[in-house]
N, C-alpha and C. Protein backbone atom coordinates (compact mmCIF):
# COMPACT_ATOMS: atom_id res chain seq x y z
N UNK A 1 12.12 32.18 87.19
CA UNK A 1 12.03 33.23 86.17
C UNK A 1 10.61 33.79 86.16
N UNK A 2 10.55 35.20 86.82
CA UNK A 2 9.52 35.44 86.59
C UNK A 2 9.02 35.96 85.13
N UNK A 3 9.80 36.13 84.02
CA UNK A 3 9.24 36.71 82.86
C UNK A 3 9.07 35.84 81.93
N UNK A 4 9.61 34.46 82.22
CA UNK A 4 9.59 33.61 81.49
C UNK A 4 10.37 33.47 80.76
N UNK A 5 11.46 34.61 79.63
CA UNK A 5 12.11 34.74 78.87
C UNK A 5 13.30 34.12 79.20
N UNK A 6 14.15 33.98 77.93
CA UNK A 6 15.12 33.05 78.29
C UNK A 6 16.34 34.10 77.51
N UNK A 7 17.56 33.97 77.65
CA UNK A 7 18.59 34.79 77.41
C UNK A 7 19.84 34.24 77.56
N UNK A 8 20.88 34.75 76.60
CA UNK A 8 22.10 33.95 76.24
C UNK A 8 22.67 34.73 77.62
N UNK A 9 23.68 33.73 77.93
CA UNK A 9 24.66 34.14 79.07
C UNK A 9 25.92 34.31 78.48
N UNK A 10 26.14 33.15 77.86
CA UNK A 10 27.54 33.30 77.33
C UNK A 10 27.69 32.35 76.29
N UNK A 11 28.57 32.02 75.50
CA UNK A 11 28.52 30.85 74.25
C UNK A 11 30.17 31.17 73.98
N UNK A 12 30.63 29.88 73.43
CA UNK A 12 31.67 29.62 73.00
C UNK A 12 31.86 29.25 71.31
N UNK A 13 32.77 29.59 70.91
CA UNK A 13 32.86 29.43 69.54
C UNK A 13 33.63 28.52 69.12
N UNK A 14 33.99 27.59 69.99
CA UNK A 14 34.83 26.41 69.83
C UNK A 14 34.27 25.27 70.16
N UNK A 15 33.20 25.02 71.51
CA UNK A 15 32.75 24.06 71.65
C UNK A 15 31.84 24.18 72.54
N UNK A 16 30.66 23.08 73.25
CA UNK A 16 29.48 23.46 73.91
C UNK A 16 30.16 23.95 75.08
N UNK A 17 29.32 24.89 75.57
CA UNK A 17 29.12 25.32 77.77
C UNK A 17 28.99 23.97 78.26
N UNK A 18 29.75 23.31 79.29
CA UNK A 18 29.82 22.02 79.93
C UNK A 18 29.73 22.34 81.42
N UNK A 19 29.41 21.32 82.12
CA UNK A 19 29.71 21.40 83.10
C UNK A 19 29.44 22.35 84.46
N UNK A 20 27.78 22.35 84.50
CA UNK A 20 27.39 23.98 85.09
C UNK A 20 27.24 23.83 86.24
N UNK A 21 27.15 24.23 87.48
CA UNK A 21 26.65 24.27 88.48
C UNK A 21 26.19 25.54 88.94
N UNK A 22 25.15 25.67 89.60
CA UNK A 22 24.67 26.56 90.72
C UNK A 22 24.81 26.97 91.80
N UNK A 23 24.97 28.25 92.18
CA UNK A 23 25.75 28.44 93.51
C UNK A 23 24.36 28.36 94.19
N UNK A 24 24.72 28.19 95.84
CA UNK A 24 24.01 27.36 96.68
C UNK A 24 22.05 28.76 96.44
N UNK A 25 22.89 30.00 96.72
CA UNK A 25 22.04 31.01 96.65
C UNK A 25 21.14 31.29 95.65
N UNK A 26 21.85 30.57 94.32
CA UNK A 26 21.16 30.82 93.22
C UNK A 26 21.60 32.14 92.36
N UNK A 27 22.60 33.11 92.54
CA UNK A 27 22.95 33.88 92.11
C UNK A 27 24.15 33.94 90.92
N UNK A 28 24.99 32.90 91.25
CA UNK A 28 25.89 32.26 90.40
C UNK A 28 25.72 31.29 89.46
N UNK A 29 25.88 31.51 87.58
CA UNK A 29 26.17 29.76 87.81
C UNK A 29 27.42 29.30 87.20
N UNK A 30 27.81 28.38 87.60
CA UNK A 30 29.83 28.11 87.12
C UNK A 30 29.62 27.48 85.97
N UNK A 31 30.53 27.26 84.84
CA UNK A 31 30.77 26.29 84.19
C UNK A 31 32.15 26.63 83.21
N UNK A 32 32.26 25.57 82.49
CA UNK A 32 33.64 25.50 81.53
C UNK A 32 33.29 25.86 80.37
N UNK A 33 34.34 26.88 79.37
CA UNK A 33 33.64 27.28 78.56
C UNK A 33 35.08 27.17 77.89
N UNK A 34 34.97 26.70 76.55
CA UNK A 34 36.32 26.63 75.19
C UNK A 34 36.34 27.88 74.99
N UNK A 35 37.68 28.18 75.49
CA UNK A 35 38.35 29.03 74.43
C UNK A 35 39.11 29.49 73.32
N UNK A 36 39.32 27.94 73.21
CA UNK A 36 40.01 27.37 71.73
C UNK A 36 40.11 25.94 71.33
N UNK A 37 40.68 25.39 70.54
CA UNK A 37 40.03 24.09 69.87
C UNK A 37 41.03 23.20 71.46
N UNK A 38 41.70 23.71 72.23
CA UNK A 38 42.78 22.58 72.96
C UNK A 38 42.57 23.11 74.31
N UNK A 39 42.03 24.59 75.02
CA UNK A 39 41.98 24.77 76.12
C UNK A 39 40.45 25.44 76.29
N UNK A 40 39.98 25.50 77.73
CA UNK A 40 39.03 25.78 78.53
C UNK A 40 39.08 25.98 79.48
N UNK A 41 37.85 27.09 80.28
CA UNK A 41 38.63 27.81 81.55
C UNK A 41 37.41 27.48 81.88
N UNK A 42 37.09 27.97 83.44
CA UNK A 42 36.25 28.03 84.54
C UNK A 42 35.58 29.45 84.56
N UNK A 43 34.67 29.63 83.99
CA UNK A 43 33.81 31.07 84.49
C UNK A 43 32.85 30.84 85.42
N UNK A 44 32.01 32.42 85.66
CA UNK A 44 30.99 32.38 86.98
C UNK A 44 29.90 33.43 85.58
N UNK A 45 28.81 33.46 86.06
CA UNK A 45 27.97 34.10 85.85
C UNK A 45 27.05 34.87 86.97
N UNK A 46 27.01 36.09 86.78
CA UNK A 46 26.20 36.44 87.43
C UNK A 46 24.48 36.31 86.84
N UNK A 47 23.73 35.98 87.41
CA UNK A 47 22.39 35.41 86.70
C UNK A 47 21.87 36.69 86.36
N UNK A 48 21.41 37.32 87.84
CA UNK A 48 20.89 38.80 87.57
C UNK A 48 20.94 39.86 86.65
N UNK A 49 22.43 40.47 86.80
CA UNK A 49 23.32 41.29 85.45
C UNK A 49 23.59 40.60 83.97
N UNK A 50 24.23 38.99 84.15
CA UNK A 50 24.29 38.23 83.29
C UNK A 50 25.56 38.88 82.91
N UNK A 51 26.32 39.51 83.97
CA UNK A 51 28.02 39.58 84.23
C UNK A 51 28.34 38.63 83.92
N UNK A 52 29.82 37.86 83.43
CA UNK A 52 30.62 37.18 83.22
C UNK A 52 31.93 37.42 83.66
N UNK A 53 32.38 36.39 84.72
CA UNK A 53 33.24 36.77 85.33
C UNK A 53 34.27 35.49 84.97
N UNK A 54 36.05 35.63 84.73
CA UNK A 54 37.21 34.36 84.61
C UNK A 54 37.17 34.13 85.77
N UNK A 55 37.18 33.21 85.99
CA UNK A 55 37.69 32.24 87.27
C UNK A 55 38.89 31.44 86.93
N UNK A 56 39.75 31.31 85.80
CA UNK A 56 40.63 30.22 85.63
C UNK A 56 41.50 30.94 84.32
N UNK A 57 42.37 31.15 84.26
CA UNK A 57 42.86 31.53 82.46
C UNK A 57 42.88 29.87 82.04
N UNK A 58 42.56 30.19 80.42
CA UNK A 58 43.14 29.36 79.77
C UNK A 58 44.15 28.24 79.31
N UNK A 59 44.51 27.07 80.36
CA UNK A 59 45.97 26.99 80.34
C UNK A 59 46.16 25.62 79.70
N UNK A 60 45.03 24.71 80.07
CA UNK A 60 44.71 24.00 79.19
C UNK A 60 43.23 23.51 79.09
N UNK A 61 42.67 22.81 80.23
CA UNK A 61 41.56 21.82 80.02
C UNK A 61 41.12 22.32 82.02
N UNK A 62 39.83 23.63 81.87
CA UNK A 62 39.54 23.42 83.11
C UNK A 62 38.31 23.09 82.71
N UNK A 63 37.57 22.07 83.93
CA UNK A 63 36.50 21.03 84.17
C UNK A 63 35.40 21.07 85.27
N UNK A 64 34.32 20.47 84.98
CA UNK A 64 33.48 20.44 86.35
C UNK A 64 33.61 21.32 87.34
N UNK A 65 33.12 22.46 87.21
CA UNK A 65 33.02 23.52 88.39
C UNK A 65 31.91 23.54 89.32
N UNK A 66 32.44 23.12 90.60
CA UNK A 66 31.30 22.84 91.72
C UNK A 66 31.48 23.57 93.03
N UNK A 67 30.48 24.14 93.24
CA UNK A 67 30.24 25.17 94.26
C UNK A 67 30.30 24.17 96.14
N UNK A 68 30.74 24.62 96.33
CA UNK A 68 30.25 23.52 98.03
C UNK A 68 29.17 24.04 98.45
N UNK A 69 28.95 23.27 99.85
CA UNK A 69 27.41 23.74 99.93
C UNK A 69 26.88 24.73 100.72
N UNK A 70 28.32 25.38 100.91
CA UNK A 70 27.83 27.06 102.38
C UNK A 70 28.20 28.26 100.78
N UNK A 71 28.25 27.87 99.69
CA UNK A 71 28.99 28.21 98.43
C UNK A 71 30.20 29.58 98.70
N UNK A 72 31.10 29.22 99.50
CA UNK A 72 32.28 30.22 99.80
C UNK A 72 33.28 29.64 99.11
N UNK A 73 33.20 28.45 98.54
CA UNK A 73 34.56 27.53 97.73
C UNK A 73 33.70 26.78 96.28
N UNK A 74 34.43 27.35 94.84
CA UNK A 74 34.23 26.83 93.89
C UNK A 74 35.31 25.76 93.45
N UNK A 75 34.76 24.49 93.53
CA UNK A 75 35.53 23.09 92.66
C UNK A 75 35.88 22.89 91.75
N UNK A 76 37.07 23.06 91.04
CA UNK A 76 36.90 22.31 89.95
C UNK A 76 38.33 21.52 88.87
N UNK A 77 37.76 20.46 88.38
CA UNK A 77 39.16 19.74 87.71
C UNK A 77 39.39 20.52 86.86
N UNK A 78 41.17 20.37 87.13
CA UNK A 78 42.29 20.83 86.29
C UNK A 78 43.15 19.86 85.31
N UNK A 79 42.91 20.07 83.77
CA UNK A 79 44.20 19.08 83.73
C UNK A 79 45.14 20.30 82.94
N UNK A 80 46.23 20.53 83.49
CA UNK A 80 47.01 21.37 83.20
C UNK A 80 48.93 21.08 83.00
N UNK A 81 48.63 19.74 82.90
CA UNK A 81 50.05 18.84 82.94
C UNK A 81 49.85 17.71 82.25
N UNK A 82 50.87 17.83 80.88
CA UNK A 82 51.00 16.43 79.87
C UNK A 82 51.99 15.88 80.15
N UNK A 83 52.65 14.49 80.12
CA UNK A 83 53.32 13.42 80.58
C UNK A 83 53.24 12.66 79.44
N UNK A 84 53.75 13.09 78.00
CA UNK A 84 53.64 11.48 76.93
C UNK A 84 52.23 12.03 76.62
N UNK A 85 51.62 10.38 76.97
CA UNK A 85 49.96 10.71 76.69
C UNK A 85 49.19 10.15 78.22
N UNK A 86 49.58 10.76 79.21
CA UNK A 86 49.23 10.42 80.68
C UNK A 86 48.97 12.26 80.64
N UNK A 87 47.47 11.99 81.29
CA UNK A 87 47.02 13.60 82.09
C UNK A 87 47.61 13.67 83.62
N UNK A 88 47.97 14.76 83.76
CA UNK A 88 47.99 14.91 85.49
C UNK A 88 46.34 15.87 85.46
N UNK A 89 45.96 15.27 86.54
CA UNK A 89 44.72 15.72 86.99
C UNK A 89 44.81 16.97 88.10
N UNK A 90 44.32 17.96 88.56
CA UNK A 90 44.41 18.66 90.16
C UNK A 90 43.04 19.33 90.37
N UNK A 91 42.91 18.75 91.65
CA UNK A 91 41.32 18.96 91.95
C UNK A 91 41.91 20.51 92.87
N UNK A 92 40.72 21.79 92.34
CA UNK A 92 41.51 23.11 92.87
C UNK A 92 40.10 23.41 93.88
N UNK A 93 40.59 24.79 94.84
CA UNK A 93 39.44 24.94 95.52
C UNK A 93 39.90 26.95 95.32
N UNK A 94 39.13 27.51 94.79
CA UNK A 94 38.84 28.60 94.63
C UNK A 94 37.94 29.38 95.47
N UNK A 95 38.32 30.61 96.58
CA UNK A 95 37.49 30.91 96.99
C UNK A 95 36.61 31.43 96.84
N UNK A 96 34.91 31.72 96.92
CA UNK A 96 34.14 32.61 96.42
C UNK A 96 34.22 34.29 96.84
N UNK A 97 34.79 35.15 96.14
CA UNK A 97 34.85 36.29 96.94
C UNK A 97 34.47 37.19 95.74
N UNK A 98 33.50 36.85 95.25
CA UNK A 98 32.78 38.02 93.72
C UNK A 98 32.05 38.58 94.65
């Protein structure tokens, strides 16, 4: 940062920004953000513009978003399937094409 200043990207009104990662370039950064008291999705940020981009709708509980390391594929856990009180888990691979 060259100005030093610091600036909101994005905020949730349900619960903290979790889970951030950095794309390899530095231009991106991912994380999970509540969109209501029971689900959370996967966004991207653009750092520069401080764009906000969905990566995931809302469907229930998306998690840990991780960039690989040529950053053309974003990671991240899904739990999007209840069973009783058993999660189904699905690890997804999203391509980078912003």
């Amino acid at each position: 940062m060259k100005s030093r200043k610091s600036r909101v990207l994005d905020k949730s009104a349900w619960s903290q920004i979790a889970g951030f990662d950095w794309s390899p370039d530095g231009r991106w950064i991912a994380y999970s953000c509540a969109l209501s008291q029971h689900t959370s999705a996967i966004r991207v940020c653009e750092v520069k513009t401080g764009k906000v981009h969905a990566v995931t709708l809302p469907v229930l509980q998306d998690v840990s978003p991780s960039f690989d390391p040529a950053g053309k594929f974003l990671c991240f856990l899904s739990y999007r399937d209840s069973i009783r009180f058993m999660t189904i888990s699905t690890l997804i691979l999203v391509s980078h094409a912003v």
